[in-house]
PDB file of N, CA and C in Angstrom:
ATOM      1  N   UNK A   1       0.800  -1.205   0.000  1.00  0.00           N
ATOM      2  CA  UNK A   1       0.000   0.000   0.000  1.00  0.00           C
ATOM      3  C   UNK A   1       0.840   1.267   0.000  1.00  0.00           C
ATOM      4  N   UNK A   2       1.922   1.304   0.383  1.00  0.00           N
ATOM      5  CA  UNK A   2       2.660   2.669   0.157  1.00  0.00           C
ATOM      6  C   UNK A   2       3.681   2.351  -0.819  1.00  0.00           C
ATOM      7  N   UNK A   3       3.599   2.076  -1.888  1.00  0.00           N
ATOM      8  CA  UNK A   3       4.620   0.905  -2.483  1.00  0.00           C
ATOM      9  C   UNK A   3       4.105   2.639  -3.712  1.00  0.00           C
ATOM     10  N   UNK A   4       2.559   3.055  -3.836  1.00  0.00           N
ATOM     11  CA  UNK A   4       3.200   4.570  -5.108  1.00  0.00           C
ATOM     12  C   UNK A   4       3.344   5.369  -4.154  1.00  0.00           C
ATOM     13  N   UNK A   5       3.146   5.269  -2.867  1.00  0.00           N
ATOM     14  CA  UNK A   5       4.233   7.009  -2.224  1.00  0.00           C
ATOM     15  C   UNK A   5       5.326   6.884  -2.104  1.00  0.00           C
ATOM     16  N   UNK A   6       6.429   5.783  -2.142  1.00  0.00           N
ATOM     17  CA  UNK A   6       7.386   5.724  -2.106  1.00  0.00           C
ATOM     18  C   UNK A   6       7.800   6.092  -3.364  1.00  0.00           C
ATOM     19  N   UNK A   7       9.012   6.915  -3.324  1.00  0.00           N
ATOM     20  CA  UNK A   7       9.831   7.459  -4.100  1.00  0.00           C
ATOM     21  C   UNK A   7      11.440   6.930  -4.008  1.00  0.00           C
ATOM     22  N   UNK A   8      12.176   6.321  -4.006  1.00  0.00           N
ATOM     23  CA  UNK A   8      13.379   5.861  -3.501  1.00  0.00           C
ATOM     24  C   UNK A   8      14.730   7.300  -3.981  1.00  0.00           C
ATOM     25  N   UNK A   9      15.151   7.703  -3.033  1.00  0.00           N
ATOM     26  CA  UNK A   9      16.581   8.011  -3.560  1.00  0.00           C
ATOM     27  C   UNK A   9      17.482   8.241  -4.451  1.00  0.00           C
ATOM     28  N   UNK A  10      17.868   8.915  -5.099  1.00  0.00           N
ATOM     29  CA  UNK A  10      18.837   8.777  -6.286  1.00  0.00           C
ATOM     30  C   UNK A  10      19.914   8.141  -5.286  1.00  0.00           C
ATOM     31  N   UNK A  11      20.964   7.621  -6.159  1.00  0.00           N
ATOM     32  CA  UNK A  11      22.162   6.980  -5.307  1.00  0.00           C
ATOM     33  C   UNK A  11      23.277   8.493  -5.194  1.00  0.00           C
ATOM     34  N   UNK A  12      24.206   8.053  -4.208  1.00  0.00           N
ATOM     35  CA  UNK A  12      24.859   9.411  -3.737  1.00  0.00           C
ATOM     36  C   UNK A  12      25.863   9.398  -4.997  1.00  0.00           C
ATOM     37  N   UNK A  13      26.306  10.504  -5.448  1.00  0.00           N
ATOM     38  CA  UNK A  13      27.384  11.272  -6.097  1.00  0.00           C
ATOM     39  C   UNK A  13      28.790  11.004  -5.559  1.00  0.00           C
ATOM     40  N   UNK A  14      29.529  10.263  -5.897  1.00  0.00           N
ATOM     41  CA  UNK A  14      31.103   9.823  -5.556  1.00  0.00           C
ATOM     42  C   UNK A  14      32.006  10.040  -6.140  1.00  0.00           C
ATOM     43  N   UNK A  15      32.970  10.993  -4.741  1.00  0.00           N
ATOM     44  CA  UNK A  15      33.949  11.660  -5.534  1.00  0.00           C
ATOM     45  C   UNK A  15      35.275  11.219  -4.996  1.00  0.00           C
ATOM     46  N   UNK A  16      36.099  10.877  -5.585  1.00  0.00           N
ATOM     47  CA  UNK A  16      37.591  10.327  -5.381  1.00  0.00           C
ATOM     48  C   UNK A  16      38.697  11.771  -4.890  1.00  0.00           C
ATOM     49  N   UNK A  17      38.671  11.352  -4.152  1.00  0.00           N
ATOM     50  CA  UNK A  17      39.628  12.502  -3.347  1.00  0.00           C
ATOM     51  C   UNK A  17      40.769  12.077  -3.676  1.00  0.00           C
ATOM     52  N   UNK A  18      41.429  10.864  -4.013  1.00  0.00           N
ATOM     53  CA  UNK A  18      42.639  10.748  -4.401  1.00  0.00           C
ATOM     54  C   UNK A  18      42.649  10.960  -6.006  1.00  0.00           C
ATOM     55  N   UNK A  19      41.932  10.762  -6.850  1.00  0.00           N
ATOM     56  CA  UNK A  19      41.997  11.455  -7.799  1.00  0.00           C
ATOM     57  C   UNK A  19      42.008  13.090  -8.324  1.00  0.00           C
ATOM     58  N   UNK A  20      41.007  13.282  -7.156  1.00  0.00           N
ATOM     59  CA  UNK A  20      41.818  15.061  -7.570  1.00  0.00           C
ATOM     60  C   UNK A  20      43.061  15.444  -7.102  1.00  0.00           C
ATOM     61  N   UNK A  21      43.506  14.668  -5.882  1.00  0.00           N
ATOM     62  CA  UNK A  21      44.804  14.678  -5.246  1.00  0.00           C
ATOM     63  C   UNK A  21      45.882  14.659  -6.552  1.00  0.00           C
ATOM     64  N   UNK A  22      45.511  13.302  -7.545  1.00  0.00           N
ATOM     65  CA  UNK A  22      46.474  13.381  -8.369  1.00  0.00           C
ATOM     66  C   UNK A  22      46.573  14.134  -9.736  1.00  0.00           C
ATOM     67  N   UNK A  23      45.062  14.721  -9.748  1.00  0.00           N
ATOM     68  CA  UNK A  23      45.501  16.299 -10.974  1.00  0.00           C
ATOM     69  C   UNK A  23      45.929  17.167 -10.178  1.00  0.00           C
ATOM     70  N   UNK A  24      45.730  17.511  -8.849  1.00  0.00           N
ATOM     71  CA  UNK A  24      46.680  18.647  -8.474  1.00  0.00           C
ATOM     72  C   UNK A  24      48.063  18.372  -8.430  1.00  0.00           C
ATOM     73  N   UNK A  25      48.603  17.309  -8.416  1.00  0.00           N
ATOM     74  CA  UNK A  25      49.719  16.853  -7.840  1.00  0.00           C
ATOM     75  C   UNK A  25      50.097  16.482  -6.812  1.00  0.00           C
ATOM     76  N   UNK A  26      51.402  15.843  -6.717  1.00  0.00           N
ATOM     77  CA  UNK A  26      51.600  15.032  -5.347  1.00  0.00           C
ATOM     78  C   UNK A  26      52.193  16.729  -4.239  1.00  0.00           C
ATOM     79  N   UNK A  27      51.971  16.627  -3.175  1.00  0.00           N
ATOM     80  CA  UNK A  27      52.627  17.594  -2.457  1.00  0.00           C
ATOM     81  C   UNK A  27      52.002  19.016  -2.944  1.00  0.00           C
ATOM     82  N   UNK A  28      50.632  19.154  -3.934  1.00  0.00           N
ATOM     83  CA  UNK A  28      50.331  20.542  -3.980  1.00  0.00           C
ATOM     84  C   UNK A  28      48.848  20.505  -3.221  1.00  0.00           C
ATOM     85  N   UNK A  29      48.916  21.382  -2.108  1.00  0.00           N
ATOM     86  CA  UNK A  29      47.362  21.047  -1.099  1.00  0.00           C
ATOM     87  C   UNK A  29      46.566  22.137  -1.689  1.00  0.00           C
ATOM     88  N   UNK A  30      47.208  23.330  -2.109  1.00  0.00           N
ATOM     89  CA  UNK A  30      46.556  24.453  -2.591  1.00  0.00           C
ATOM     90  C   UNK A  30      45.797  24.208  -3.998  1.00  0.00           C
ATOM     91  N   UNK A  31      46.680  23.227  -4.683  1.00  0.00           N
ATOM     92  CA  UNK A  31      45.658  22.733  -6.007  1.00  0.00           C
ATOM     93  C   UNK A  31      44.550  22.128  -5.545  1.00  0.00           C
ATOM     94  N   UNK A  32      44.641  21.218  -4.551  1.00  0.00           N
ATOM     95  CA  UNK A  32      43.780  20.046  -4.352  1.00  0.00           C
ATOM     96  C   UNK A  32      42.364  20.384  -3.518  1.00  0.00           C
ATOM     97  N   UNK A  33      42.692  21.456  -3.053  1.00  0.00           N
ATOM     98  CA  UNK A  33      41.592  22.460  -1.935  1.00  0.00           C
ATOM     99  C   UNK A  33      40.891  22.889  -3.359  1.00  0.00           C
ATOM    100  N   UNK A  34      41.478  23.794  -4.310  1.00  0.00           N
ATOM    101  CA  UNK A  34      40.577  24.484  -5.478  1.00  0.00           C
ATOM    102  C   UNK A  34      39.908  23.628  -5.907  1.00  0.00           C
ATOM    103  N   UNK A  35      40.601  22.783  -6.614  1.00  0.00           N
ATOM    104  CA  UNK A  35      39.793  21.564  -7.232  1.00  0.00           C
ATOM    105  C   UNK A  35      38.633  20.965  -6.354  1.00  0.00           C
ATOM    106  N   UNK A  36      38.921  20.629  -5.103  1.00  0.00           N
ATOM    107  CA  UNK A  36      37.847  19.849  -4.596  1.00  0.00           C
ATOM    108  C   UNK A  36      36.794  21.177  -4.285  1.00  0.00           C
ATOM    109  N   UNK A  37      37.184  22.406  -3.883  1.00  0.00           N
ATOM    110  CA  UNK A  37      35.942  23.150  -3.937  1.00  0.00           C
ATOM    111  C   UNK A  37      35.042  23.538  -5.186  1.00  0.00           C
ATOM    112  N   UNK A  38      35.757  23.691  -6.534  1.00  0.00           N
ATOM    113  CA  UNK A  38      35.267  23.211  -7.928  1.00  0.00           C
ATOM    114  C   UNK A  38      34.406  22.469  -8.131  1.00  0.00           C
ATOM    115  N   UNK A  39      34.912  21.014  -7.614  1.00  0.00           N
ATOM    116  CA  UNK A  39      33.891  19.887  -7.966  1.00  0.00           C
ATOM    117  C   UNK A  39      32.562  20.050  -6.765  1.00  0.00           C
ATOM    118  N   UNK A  40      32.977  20.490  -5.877  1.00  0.00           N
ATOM    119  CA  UNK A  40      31.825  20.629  -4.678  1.00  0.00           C
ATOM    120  C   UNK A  40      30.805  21.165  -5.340  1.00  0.00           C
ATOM    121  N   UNK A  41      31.764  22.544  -5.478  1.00  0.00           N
ATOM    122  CA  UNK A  41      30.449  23.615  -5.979  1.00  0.00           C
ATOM    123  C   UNK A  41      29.612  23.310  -7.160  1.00  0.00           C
ATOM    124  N   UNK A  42      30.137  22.571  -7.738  1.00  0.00           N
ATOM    125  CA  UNK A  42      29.594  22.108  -9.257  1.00  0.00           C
ATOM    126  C   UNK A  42      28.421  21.280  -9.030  1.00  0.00           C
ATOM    127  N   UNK A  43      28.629  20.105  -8.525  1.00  0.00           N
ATOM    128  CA  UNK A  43      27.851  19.465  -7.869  1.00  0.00           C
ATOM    129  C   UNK A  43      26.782  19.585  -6.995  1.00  0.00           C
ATOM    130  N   UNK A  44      26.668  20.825  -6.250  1.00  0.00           N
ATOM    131  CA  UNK A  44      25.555  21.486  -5.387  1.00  0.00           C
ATOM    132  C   UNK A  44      24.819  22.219  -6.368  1.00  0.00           C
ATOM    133  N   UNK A  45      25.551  22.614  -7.244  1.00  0.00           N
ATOM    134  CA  UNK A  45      25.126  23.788  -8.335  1.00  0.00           C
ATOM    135  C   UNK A  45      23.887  22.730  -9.528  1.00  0.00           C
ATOM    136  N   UNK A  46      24.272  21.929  -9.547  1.00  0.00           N
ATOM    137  CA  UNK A  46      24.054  20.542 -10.101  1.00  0.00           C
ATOM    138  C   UNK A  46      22.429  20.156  -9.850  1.00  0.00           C
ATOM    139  N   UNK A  47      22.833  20.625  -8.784  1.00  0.00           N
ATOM    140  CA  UNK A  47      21.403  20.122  -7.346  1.00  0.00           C
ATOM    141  C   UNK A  47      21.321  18.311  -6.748  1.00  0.00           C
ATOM    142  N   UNK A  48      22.873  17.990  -6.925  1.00  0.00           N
ATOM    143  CA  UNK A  48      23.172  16.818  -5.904  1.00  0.00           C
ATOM    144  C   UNK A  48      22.605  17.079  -4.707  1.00  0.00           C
ATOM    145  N   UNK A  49      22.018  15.858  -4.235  1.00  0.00           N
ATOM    146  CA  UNK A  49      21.309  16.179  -2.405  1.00  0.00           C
ATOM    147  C   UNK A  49      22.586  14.623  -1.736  1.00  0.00           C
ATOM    148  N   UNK A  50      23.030  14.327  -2.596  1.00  0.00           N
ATOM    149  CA  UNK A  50      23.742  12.777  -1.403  1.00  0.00           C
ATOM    150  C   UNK A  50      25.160  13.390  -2.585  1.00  0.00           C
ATOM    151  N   UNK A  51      26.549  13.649  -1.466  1.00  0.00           N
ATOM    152  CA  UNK A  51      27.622  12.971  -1.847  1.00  0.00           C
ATOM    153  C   UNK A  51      28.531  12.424  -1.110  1.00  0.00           C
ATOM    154  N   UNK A  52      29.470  11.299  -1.503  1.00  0.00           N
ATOM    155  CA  UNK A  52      30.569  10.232  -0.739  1.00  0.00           C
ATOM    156  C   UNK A  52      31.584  10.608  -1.593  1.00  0.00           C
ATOM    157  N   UNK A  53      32.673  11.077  -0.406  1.00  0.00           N
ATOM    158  CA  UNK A  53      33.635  11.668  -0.753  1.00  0.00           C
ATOM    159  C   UNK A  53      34.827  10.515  -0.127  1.00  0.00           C
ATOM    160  N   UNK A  54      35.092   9.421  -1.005  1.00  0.00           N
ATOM    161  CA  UNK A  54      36.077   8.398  -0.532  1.00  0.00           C
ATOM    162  C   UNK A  54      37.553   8.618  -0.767  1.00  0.00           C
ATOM    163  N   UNK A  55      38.297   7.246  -0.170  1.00  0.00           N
ATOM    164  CA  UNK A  55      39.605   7.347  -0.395  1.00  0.00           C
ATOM    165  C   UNK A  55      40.397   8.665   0.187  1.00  0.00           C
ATOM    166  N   UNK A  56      39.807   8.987   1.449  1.00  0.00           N
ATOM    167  CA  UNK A  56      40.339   9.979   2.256  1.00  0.00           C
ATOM    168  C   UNK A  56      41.961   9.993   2.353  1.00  0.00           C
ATOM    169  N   UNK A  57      41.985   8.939   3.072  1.00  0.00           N
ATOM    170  CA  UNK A  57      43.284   8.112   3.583  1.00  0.00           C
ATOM    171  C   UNK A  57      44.956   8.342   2.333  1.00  0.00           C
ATOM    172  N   UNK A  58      44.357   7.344   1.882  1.00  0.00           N
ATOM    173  CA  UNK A  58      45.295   7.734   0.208  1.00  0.00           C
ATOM    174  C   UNK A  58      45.200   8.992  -0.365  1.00  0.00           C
ATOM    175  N   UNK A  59      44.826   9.756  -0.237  1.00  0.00           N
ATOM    176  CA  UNK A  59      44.711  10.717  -0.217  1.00  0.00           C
ATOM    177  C   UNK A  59      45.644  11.763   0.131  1.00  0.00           C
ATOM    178  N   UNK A  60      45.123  11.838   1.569  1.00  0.00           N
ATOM    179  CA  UNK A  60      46.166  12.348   2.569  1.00  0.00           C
ATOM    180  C   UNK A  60      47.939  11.776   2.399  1.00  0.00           C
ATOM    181  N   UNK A  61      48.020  10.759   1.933  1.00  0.00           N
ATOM    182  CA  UNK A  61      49.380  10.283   1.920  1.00  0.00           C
ATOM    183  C   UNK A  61      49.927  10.506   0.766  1.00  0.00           C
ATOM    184  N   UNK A  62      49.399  10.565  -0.468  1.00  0.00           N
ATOM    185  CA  UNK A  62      49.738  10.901  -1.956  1.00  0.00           C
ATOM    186  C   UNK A  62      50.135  12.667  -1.332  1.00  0.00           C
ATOM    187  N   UNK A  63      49.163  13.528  -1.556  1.00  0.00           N
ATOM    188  CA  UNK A  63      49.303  14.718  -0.799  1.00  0.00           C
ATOM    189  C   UNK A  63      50.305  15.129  -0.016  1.00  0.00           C
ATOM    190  N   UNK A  64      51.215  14.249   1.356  1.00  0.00           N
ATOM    191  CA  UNK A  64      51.607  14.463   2.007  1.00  0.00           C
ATOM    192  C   UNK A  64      53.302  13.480   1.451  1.00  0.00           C
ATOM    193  N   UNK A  65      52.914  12.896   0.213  1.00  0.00           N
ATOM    194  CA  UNK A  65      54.130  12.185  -0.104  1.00  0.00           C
ATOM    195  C   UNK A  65      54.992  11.225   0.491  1.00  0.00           C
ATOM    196  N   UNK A  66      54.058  10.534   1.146  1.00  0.00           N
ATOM    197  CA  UNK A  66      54.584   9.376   2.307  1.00  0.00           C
ATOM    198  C   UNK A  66      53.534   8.164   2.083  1.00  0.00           C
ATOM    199  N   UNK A  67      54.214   6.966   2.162  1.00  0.00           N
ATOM    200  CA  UNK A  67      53.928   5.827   2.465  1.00  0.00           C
ATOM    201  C   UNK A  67      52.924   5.380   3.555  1.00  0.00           C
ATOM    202  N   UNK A  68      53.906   6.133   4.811  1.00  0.00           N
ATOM    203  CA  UNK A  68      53.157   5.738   5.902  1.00  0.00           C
ATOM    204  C   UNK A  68      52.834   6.936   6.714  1.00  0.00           C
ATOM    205  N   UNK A  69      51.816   6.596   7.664  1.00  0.00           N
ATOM    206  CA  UNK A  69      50.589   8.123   8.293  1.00  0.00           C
ATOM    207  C   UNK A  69      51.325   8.135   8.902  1.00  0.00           C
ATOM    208  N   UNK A  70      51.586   9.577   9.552  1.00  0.00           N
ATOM    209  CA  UNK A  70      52.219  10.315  10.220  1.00  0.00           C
ATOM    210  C   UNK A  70      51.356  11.452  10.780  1.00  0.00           C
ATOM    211  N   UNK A  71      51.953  12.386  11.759  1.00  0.00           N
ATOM    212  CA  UNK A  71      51.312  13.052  12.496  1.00  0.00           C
ATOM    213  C   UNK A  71      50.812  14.818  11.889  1.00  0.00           C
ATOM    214  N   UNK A  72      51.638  14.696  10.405  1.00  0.00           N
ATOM    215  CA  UNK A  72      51.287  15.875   9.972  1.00  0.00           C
ATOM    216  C   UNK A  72      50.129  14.857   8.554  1.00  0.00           C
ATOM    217  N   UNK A  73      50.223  13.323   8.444  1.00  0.00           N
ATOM    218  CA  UNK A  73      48.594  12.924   7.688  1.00  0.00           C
ATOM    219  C   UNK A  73      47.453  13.152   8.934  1.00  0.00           C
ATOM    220  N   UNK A  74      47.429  13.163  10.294  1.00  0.00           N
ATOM    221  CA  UNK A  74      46.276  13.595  10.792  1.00  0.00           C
ATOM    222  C   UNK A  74      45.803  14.930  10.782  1.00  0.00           C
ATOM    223  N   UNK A  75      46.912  16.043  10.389  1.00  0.00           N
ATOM    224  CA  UNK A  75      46.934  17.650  10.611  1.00  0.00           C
ATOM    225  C   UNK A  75      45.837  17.280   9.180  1.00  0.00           C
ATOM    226  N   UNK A  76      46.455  17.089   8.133  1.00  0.00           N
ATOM    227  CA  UNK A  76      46.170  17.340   6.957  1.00  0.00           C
ATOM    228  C   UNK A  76      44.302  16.884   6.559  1.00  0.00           C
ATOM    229  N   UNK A  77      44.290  15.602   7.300  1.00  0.00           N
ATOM    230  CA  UNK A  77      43.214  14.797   6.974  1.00  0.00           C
ATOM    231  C   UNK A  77      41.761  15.724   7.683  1.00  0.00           C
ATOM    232  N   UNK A  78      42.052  16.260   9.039  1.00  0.00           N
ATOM    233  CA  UNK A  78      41.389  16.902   9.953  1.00  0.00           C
ATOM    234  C   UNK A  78      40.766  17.992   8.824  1.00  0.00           C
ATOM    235  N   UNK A  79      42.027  18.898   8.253  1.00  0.00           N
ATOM    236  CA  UNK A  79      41.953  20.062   7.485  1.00  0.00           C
ATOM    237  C   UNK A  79      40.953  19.768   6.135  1.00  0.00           C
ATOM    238  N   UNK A  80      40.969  18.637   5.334  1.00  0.00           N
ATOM    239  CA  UNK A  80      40.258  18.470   4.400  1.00  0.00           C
ATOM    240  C   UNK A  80      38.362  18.602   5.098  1.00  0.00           C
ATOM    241  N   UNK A  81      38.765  17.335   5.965  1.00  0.00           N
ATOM    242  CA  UNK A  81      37.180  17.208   6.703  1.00  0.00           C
ATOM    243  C   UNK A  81      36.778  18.616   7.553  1.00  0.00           C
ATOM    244  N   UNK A  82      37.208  19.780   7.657  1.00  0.00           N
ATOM    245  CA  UNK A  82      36.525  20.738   8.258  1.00  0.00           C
ATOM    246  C   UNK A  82      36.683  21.432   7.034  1.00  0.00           C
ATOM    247  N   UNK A  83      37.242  21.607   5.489  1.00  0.00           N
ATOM    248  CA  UNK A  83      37.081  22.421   4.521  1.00  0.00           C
ATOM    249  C   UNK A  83      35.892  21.977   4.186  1.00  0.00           C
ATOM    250  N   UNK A  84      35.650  20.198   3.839  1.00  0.00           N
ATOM    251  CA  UNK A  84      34.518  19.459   3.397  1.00  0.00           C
ATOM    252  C   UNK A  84      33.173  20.723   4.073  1.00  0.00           C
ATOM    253  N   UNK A  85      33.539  20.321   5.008  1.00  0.00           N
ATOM    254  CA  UNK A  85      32.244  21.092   6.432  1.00  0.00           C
ATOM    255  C   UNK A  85      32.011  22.133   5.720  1.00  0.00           C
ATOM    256  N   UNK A  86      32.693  22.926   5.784  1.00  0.00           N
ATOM    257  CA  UNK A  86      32.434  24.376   5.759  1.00  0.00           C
ATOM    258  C   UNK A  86      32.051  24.622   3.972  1.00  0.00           C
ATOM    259  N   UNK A  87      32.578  24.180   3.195  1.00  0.00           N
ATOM    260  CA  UNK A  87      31.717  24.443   2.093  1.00  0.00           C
ATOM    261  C   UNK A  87      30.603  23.311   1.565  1.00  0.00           C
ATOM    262  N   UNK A  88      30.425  22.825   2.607  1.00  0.00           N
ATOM    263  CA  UNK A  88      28.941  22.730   2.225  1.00  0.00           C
ATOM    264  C   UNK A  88      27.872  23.077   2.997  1.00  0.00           C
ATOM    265  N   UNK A  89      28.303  23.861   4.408  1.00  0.00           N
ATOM    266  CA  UNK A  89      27.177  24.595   5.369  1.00  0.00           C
ATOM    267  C   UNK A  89      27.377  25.919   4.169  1.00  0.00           C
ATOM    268  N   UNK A  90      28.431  26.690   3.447  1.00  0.00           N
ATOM    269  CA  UNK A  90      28.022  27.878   3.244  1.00  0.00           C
ATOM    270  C   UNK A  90      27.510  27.779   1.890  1.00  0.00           C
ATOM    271  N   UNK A  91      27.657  26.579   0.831  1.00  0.00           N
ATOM    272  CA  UNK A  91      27.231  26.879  -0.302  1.00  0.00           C
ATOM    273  C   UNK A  91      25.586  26.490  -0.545  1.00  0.00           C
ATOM    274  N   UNK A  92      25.155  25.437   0.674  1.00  0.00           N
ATOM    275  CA  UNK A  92      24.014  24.858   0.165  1.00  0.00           C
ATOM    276  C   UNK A  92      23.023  26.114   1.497  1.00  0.00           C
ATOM    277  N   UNK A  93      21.610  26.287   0.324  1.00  0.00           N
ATOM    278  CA  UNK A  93      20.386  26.530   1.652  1.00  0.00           C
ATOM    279  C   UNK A  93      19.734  25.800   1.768  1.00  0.00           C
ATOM    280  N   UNK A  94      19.699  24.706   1.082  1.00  0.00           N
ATOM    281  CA  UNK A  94      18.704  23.292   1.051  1.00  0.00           C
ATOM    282  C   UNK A  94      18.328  22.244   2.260  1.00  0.00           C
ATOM    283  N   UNK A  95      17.405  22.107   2.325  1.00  0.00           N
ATOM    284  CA  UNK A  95      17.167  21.804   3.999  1.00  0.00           C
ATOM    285  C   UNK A  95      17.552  20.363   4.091  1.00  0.00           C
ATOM    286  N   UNK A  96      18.071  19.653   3.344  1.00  0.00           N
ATOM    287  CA  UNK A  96      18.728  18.523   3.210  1.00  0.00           C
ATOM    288  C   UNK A  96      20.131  18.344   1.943  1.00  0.00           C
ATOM    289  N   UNK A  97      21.136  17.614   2.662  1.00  0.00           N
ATOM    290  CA  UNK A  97      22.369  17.663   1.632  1.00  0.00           C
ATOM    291  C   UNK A  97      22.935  16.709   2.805  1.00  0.00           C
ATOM    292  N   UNK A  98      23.125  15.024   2.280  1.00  0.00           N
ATOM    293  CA  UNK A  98      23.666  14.066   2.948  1.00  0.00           C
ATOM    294  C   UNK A  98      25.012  14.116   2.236  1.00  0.00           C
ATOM    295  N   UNK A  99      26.210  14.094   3.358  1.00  0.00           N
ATOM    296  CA  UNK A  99      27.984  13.624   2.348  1.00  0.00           C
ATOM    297  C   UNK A  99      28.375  12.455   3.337  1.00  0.00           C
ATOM    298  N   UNK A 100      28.644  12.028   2.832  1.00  0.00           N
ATOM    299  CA  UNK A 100      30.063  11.266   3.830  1.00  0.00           C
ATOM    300  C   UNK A 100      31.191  11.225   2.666  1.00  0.00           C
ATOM    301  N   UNK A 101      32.339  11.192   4.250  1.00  0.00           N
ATOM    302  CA  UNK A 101      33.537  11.230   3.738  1.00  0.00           C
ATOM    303  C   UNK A 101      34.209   9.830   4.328  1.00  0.00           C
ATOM    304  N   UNK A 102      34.984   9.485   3.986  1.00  0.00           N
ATOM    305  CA  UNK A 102      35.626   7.879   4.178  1.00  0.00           C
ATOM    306  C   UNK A 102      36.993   8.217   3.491  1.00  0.00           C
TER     307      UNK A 102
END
């Protein structure tokens, strides 16, 4: 019986953070901040309501040019996930906008 009010979901929008990592380059954070606010904004602009922003991790280490995590991959990783934050509390007014980041 609720089988026509249901509407299901589009599936979320997935974006590879280590891939923009690697058009900005290895070791450039200032490319990789533009770019990912680019694709953000594009995507809200878009009128995406779900995005998954994976491959954090690799990420942070391509970026930071190391193998293994270290204490300036937690500085760095922190810094992406509160940029994430903040441009999408200031770009969206939409009373819903689901992300995760992984």
């Amino acid at each position: 019986e609720i089988g026509p009010h249901f509407t299901p979901a589009p599936p979320p929008i997935c974006i590879s953070l280590l891939d923009i990592a690697h058009c900005a380059g290895a070791s450039y954070e200032l490319a990789f901040f533009a770019l990912l606010e680019k694709r953000i904004s594009a995507l809200i602009d878009a009128g995406a309501d779900n995005l998954r922003l994976s491959s954090l991790q690799l990420c942070v280490k391509h970026l930071r040019g190391t193998k293994t995590w270290t204490r300036a991959c937690d500085a760095l990783r922190e810094e992406i996930v509160c940029f994430v934050r903040e441009k999408l509390i200031v770009a969206t007014d939409r009373a819903r906008l689901d992300c995760s980041l992984r």
